[in-house]
Protein backbone atom coordinates (compact mmCIF):
# COMPACT_ATOMS: atom_id res chain seq x y z
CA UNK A 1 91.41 -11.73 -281.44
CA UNK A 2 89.59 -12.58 -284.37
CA UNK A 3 90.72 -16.08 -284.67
CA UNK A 4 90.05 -16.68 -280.87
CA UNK A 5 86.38 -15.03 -281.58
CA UNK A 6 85.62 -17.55 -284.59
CA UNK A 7 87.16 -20.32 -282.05
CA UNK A 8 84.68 -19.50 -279.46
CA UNK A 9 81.57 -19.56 -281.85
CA UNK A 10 82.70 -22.38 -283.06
CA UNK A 11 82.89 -24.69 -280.12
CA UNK A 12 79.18 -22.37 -279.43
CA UNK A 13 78.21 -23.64 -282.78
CA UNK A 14 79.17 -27.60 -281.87
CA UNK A 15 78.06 -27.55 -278.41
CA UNK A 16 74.50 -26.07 -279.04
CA UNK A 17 73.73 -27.35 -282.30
CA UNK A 18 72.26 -30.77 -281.90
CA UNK A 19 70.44 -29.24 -277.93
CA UNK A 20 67.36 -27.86 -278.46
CA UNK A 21 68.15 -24.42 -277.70
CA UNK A 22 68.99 -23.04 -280.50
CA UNK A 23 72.42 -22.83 -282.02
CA UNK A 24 71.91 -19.71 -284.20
CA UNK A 25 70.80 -18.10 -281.32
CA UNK A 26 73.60 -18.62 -279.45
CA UNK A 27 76.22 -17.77 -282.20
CA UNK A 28 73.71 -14.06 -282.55
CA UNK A 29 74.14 -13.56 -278.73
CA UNK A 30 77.91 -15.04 -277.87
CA UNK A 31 79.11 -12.54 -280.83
CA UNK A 32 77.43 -9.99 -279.76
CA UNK A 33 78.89 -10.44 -276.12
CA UNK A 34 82.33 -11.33 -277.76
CA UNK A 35 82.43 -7.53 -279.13
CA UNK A 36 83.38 -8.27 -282.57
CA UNK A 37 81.74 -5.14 -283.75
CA UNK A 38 78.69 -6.68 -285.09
CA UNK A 39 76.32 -9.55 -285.35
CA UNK A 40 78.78 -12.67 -286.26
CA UNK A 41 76.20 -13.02 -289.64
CA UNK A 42 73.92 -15.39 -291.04
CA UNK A 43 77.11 -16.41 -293.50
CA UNK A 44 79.10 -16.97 -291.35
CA UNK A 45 76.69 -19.04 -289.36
CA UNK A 46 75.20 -20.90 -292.41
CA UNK A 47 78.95 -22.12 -293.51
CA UNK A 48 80.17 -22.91 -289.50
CA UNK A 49 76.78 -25.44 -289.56
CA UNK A 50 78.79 -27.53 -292.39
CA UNK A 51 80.82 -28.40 -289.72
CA UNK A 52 78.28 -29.63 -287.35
CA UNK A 53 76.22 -31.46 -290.01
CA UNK A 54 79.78 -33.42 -291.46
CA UNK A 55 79.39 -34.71 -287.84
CA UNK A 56 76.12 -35.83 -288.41
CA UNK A 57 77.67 -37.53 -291.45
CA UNK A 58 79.95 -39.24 -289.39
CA UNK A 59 77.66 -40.82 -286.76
CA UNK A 60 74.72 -41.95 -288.76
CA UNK A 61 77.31 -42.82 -291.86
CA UNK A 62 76.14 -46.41 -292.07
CA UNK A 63 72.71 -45.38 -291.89
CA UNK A 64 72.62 -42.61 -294.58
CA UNK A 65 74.39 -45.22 -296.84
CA UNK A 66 72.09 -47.87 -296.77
CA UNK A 67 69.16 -45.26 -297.22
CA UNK A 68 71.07 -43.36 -300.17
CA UNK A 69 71.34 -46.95 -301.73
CA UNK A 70 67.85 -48.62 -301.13
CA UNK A 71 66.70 -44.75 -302.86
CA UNK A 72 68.73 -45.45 -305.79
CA UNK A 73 68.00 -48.85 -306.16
CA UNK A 74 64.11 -48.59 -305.85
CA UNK A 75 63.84 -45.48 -307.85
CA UNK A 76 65.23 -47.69 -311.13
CA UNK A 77 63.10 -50.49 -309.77
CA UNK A 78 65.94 -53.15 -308.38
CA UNK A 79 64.12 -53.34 -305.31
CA UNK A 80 60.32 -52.65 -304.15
CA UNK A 81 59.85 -48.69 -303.63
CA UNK A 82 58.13 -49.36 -300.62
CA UNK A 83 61.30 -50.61 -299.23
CA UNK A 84 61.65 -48.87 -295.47
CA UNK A 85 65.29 -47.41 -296.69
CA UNK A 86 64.11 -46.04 -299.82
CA UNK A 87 60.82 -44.26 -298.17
CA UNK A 88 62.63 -42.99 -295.98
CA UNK A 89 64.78 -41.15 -298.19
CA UNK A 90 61.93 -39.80 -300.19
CA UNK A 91 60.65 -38.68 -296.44
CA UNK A 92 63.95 -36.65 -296.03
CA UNK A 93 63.51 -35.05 -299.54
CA UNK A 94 59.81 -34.21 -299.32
CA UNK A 95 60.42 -33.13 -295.98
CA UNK A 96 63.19 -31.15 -297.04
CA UNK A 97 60.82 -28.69 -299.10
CA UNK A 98 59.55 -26.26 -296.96
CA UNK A 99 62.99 -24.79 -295.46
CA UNK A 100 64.19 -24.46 -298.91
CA UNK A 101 60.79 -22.74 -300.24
CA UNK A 102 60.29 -20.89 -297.12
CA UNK A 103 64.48 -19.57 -297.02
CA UNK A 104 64.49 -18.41 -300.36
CA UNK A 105 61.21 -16.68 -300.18
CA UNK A 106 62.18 -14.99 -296.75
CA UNK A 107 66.48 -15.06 -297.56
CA UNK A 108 66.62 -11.46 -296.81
CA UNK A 109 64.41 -11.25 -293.98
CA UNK A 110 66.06 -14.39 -292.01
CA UNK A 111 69.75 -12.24 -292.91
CA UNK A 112 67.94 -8.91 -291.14
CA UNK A 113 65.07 -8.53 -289.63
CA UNK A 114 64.81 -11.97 -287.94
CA UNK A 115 68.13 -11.98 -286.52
CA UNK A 116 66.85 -9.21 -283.86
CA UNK A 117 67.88 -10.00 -280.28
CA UNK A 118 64.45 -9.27 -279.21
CA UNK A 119 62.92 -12.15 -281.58
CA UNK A 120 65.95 -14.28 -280.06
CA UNK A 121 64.37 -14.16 -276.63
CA UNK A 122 60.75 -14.18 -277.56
CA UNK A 123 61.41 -17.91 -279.57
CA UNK A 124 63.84 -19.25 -277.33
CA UNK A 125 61.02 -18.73 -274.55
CA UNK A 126 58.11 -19.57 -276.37
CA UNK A 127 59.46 -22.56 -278.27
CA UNK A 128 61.23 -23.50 -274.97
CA UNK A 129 57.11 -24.09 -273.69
CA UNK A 130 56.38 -25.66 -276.60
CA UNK A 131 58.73 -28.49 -276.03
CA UNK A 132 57.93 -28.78 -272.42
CA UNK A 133 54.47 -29.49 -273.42
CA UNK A 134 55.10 -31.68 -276.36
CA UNK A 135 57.41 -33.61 -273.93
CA UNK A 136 54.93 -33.83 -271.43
CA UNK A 137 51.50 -34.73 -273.33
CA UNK A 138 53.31 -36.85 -276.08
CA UNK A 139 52.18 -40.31 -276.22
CA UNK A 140 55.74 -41.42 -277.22
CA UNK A 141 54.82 -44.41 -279.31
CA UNK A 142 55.87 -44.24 -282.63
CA UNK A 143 58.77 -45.29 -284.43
CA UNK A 144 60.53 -43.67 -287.60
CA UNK A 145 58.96 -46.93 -289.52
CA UNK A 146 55.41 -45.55 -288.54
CA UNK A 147 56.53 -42.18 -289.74
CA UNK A 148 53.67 -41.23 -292.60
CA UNK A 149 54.28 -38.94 -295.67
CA UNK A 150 52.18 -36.22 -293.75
CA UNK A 151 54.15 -36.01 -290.74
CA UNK A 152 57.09 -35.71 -292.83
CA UNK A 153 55.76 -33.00 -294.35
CA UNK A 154 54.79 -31.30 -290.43
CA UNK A 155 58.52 -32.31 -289.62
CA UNK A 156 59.62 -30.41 -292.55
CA UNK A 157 57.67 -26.99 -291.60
CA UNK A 158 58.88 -27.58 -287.85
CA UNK A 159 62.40 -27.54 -289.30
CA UNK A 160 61.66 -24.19 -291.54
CA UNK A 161 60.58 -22.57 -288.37
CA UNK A 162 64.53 -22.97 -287.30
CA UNK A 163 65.50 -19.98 -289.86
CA UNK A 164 64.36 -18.10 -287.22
CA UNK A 165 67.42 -17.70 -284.59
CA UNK A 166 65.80 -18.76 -281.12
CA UNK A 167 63.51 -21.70 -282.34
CA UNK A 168 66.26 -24.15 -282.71
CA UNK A 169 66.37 -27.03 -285.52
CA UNK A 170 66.02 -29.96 -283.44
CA UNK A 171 64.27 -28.05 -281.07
CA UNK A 172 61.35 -27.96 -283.77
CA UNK A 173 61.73 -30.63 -285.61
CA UNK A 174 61.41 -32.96 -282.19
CA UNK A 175 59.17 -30.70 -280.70
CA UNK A 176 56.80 -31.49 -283.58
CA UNK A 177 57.58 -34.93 -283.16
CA UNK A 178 56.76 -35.24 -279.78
CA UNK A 179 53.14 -33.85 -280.21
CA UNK A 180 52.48 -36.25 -282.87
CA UNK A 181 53.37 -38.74 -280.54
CA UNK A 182 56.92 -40.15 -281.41
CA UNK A 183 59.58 -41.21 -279.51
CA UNK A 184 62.24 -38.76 -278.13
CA UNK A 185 65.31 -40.82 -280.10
CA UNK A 186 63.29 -41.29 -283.10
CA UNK A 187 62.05 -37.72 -283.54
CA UNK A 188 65.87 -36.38 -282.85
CA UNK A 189 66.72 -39.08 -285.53
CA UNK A 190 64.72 -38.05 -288.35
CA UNK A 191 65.62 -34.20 -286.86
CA UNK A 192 69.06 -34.90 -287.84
CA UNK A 193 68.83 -36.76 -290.90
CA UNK A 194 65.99 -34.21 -292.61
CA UNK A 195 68.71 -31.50 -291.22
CA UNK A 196 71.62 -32.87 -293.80
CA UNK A 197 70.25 -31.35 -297.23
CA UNK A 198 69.23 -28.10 -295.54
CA UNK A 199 72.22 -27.27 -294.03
CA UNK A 200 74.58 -28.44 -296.70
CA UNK A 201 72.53 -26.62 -299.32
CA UNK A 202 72.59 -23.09 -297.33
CA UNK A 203 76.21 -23.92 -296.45
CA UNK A 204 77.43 -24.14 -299.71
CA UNK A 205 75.08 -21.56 -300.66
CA UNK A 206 76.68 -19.32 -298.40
CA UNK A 207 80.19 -20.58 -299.35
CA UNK A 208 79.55 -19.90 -302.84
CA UNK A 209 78.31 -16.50 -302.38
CA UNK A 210 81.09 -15.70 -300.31
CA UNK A 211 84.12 -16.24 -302.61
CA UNK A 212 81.75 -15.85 -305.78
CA UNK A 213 80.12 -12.43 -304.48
CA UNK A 214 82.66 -10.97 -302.03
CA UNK A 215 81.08 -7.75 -300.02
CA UNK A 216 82.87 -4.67 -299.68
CA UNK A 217 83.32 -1.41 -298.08
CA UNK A 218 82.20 0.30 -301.44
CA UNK A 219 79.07 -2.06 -301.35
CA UNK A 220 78.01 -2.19 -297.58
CA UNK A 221 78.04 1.46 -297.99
CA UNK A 222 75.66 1.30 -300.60
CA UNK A 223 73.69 -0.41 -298.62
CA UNK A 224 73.97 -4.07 -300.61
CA UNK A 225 75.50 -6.24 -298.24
CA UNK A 226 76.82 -6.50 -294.95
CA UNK A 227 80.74 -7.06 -294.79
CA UNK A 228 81.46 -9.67 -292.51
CA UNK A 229 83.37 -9.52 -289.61
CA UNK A 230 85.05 -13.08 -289.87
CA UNK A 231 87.66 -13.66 -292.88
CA UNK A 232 88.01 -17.31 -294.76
CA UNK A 233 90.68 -18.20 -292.05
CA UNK A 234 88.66 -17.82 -289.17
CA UNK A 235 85.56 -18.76 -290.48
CA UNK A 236 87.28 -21.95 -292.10
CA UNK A 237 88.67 -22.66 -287.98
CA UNK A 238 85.18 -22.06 -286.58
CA UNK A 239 83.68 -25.03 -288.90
CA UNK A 240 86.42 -27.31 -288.15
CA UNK A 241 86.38 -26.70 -284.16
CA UNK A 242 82.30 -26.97 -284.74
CA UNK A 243 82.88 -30.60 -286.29
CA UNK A 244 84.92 -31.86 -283.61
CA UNK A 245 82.64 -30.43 -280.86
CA UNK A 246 79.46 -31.35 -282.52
CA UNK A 247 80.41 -35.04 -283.34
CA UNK A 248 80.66 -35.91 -279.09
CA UNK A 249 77.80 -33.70 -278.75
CA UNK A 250 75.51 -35.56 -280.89
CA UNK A 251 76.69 -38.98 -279.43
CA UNK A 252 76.10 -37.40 -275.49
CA UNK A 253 72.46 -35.68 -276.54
CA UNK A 254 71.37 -39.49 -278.42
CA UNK A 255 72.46 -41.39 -275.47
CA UNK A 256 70.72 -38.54 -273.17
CA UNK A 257 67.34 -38.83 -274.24
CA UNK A 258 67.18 -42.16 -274.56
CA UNK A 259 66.66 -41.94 -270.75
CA UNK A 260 65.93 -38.42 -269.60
CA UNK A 261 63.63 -35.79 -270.04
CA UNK A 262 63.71 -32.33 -272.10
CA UNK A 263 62.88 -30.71 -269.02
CA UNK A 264 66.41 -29.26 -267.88
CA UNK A 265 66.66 -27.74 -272.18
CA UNK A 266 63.08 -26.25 -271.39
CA UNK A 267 64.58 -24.30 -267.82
CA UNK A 268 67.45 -23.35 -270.02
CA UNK A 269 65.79 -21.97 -272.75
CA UNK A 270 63.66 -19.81 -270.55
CA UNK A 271 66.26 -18.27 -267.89
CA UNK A 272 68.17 -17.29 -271.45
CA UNK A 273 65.47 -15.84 -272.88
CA UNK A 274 64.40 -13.88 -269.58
CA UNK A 275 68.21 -12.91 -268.89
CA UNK A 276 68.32 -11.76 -272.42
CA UNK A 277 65.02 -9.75 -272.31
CA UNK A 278 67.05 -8.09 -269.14
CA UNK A 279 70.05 -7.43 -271.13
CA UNK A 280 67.91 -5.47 -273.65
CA UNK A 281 66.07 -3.74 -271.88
CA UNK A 282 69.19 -2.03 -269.73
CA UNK A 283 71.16 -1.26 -272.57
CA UNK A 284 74.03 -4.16 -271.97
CA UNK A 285 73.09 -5.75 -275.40
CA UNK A 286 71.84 -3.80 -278.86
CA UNK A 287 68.92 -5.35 -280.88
């Protein structure tokens, strides 16, 4: 059963990932309903997202390339370092700041306190507004080339808002985006490419600590860790299933709202949030 859990969460993991509605939300709740004993974990969740974010590695391959080179190239002066590649990897970095800042100050509150079902339904319903307003009043104009060192920075705190289960990464990041008046595609872009050195860096974090730092019975009972309830075999399945899952994901949801509205993520967002309120509230689910 445990395999066929850490299947589940993982094709949870690469379905909801790139959506804005949250995928750590979604692994909290599923495993809860999935009655493996506990909440799934934010380890467990942080390595499963390497999964997801090797598909982003995948689709925009030629594109972090060629920015990864024009970096390299202007920062020893080859080429001018105003070059639109090359800024635009110093955007990722400097954007990258506040998620790593904000995780490590808060790394034991986002693995406790935050993971409560109740803030799970109070984010995914008030961020779920959020984006139906940004949606609605943003002017839609901009391009990632008129994307300033400032709103790289707002992208960046938009994205650190995502260690809290029910705000969603890309849900954020492009609601941000949106209010400072960029274009749906663009602000998903930049969403996905500032998402790459968060995600691998928890990841791996996670990874490390994991075969490094192994938690026991002897320690949860001292109250130092939290065993978790998936081994390196399922956990290890769950990323892989989450890469397959996420990579025709992320080619349906850039294709989507290049058309379409955010509206039918907004509904969803809400009616989960309000069912999950309900399922407190009676008992069915534990905080």
């Amino acid at each position: 059963m445990d395999f066929i859990n850490a299947i589940i969460l993982g094709l949870v993991q690469g379905l909801t990932e790139f959506l804005p509605i949250s995928s750590s939300a979604h692994i909290r709740i599923v495993g809860e309903l999935l009655g493996t004993g506990a909440d799934p974990g934010a380890q467990f969740t942080a390595i499963i997202q390497l999964g997801t974010e090797a598909a982003v590695l995948l689709y925009f391959w030629k594109d972090i390339v060629r920015i990864v080179v024009a970096w390299f190239k202007a920062l020893f002066g080859k080429i001018p370092r105003n070059d639109p590649d090359a800024r635009m990897g110093w955007l990722v970095i400097i954007g990258s700041i506040p998620i790593v800042v904000l995780g490590v100050l808060f790394q034991d509150k986002i693995e406790t306190t935050f993971r409560s079902l109740w803030i799970v339904a109070a984010t995914l319903i008030v961020f779920g507004i959020l984006l139906g307003i940004a949606d609605y009043v943003g002017s839609k104009t901009r391009r990632l080339r008129d994307l300033t060192w400032g709103h790289g920075i707002i992208f960046g705190f938009a994205q650190a808002l995502a260690l809290i289960p029910g705000v969603s990464r890309s849900g954020g990041t492009i609601t941000a985006g949106l209010f400072m008046g960029y274009q749906r595609r663009a602000a998903a872009r930049y969403s996905f490419l500032l998402a790459l050195p968060a995600v691998f860096g928890s990841g791996f974090f996670q990874l490390y600590k994991a075969i490094k730092e192994p938690c026991t019975k002897a320690l949860e009972a001292a109250g130092t860790c939290t065993v978790e309830v998936f081994g390196p075999a399922e956990t290890a399945v769950a990323t892989l299933v989450a890469f397959i899952v996420g990579l025709v994901v992320i080619a349906f949801f850039m294709s989507y709202i290049s058309r379409r509205s955010f509206l039918p993520f907004v509904i969803y967002r809400i009616v989960l949030g309000v069912v999950l309120i309900v399922l407190l509230s009676t008992g069915v689910l534990a905080a």
